[in-house]
C-alpha atoms as a PDB file:
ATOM      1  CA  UNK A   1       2.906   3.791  -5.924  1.00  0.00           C
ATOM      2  CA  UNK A   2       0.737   6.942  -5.552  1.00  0.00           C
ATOM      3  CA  UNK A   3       3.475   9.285  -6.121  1.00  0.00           C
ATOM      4  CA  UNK A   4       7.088   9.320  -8.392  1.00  0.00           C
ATOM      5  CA  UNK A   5      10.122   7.570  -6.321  1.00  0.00           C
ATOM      6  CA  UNK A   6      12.234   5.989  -8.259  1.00  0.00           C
ATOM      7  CA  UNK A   7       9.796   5.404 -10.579  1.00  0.00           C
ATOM      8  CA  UNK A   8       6.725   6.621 -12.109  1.00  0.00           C
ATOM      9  CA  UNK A   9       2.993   5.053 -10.408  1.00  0.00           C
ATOM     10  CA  UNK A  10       2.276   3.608 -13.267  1.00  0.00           C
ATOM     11  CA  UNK A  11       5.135   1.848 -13.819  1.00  0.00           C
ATOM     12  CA  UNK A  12       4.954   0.741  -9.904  1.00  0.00           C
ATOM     13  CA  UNK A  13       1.615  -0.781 -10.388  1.00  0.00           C
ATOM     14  CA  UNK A  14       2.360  -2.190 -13.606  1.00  0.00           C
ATOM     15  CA  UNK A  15       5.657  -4.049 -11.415  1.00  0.00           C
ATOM     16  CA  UNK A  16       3.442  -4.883  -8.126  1.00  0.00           C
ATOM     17  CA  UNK A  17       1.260  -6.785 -10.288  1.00  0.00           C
ATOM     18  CA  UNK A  18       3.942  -8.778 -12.309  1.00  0.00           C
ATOM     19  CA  UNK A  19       5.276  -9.389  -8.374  1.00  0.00           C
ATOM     20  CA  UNK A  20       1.500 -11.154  -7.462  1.00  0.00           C
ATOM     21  CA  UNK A  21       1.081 -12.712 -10.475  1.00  0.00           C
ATOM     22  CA  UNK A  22       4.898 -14.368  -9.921  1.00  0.00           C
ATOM     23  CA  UNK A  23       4.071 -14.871  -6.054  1.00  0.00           C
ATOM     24  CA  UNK A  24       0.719 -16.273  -6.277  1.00  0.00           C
ATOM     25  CA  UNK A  25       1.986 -19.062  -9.278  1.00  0.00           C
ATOM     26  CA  UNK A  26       4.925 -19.472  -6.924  1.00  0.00           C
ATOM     27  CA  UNK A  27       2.200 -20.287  -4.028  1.00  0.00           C
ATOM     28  CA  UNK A  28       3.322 -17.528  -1.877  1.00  0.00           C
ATOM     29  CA  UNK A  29       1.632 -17.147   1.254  1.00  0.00           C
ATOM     30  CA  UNK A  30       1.456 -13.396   0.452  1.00  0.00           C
ATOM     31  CA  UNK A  31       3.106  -9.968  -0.384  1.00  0.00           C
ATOM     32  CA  UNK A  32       3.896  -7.368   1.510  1.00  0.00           C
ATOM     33  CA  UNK A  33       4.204  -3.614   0.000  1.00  0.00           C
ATOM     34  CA  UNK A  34       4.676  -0.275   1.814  1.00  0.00           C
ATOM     35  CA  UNK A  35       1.669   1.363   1.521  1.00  0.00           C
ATOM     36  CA  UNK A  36       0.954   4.448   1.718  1.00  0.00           C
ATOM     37  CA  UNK A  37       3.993   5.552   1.395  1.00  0.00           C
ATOM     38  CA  UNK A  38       4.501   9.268   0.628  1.00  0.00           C
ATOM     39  CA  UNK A  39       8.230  11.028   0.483  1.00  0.00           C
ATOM     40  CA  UNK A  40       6.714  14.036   2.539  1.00  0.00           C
ATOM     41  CA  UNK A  41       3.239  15.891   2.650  1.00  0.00           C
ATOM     42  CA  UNK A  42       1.658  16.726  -0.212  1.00  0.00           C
ATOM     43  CA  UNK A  43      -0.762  19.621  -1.427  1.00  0.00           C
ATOM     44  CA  UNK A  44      -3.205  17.430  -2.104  1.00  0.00           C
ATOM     45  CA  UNK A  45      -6.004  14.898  -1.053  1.00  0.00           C
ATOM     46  CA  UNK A  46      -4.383  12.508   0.650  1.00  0.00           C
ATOM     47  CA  UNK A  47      -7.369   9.914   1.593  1.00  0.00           C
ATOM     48  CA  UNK A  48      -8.243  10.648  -2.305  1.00  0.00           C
ATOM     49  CA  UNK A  49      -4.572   8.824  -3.273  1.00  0.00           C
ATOM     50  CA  UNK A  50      -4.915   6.132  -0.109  1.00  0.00           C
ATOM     51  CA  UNK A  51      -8.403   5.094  -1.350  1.00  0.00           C
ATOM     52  CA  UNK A  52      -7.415   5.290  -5.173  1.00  0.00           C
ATOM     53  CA  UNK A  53      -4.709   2.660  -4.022  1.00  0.00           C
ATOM     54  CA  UNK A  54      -6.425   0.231  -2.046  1.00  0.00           C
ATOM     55  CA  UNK A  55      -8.839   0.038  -4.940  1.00  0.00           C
ATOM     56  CA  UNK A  56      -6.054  -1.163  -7.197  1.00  0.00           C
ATOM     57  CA  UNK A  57      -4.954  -2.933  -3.946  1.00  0.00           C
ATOM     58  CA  UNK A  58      -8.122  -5.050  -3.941  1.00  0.00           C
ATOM     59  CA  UNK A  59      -8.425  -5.469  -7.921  1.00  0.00           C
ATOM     60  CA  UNK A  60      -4.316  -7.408  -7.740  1.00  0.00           C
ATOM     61  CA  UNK A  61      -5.081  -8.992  -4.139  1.00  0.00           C
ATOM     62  CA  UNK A  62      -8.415 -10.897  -6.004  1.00  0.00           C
ATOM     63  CA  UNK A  63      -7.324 -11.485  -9.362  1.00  0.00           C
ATOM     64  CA  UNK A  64      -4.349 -13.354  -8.428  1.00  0.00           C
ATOM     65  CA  UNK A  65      -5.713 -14.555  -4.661  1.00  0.00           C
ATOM     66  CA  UNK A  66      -2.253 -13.691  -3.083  1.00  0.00           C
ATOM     67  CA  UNK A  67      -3.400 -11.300  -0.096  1.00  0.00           C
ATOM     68  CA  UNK A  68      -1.837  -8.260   0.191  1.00  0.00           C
ATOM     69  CA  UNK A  69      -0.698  -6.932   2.993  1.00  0.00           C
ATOM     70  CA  UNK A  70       0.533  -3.176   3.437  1.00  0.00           C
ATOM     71  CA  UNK A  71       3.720  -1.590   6.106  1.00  0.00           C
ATOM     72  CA  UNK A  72       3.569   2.108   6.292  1.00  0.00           C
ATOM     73  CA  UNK A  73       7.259   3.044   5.348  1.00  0.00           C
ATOM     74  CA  UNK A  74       8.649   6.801   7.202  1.00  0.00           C
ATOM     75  CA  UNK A  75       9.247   8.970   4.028  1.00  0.00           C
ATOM     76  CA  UNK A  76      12.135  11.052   2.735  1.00  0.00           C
ATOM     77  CA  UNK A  77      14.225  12.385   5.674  1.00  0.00           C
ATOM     78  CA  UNK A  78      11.975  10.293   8.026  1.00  0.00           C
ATOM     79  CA  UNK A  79       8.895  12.168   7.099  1.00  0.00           C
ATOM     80  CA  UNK A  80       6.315  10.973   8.833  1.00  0.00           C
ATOM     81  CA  UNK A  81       3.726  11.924   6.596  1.00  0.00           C
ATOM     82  CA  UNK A  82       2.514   9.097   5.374  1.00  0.00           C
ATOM     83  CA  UNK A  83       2.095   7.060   8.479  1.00  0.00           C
ATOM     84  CA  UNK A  84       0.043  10.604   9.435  1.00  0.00           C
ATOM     85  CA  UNK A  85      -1.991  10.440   6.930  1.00  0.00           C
ATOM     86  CA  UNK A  86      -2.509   6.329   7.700  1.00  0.00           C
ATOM     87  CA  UNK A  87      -3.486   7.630  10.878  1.00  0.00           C
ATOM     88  CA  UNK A  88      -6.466   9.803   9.643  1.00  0.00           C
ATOM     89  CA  UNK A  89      -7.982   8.274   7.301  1.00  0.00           C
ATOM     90  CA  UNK A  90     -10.854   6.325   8.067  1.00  0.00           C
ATOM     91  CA  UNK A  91     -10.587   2.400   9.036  1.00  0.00           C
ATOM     92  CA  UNK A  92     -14.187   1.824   7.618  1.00  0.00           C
ATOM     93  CA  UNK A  93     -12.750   2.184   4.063  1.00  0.00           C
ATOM     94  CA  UNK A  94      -9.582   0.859   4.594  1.00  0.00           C
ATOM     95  CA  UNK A  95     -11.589  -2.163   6.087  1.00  0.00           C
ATOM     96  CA  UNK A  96     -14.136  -2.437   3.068  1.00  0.00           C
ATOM     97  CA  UNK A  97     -11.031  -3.296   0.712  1.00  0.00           C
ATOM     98  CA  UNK A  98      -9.921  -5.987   3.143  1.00  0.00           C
ATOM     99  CA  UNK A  99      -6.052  -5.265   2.944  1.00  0.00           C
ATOM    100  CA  UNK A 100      -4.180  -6.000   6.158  1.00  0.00           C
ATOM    101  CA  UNK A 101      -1.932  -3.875   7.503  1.00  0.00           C
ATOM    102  CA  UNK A 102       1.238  -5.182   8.977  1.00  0.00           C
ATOM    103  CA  UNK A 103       1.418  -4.291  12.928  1.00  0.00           C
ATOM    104  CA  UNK A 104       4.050  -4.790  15.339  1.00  0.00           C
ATOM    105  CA  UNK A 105       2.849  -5.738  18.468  1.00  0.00           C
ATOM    106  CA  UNK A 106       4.487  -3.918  21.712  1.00  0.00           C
ATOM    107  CA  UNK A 107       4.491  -7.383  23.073  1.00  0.00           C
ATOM    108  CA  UNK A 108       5.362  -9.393  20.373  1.00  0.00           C
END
């Protein structure tokens, strides 16, 4: 979703929102996505791209009332990247867009 896979973004948002719009009439109890998920590091501004996403994040979680919630997914080869750059960037925002983040628990 905020770089080419399989697929282009675009086309990934344009399919995650299809997904909540189907869930949410379907009364699921939510959806889970891996986010952010990046296939190694990039050049670029990562917290730029996270942010970017949990804004559209947000916009799909309200419109449809399905909460979202996001598991960091090890990249191409294992990279851990994106679970790095997870790490770093700053809970405050991450917080303000109120998507969970799916955890597992050392003593679950």
């Amino acid at each position: 979703m905020l770089e080419k896979v399989q697929y282009e973004p675009k086309y990934a948002w344009e399919q995650l929102e299809l997904e909540a719009k189907k869930m949410s009439a379907l009364g699921a109890d939510y959806i889970l996505v891996h986010f952010p998920y990046f296939k190694h590091q990039i050049s670029g501004n990562a917290n730029k791209l996270i942010k970017e996403g949990l804004k559209k994040l947000a916009v799909i979680q309200q419109k449809y009332s399905i909460p979202i919630i996001c598991e960091p997914k090890l990249g191409y080869n294992r990279s851990t990247a994106g679970i790095n750059y997870l790490h770093t960037f700053p809970i405050e925002i991450w917080n303000k867009y109120n998507i969970k983040i799916f955890r597992v628990s050392p003593f679950f």
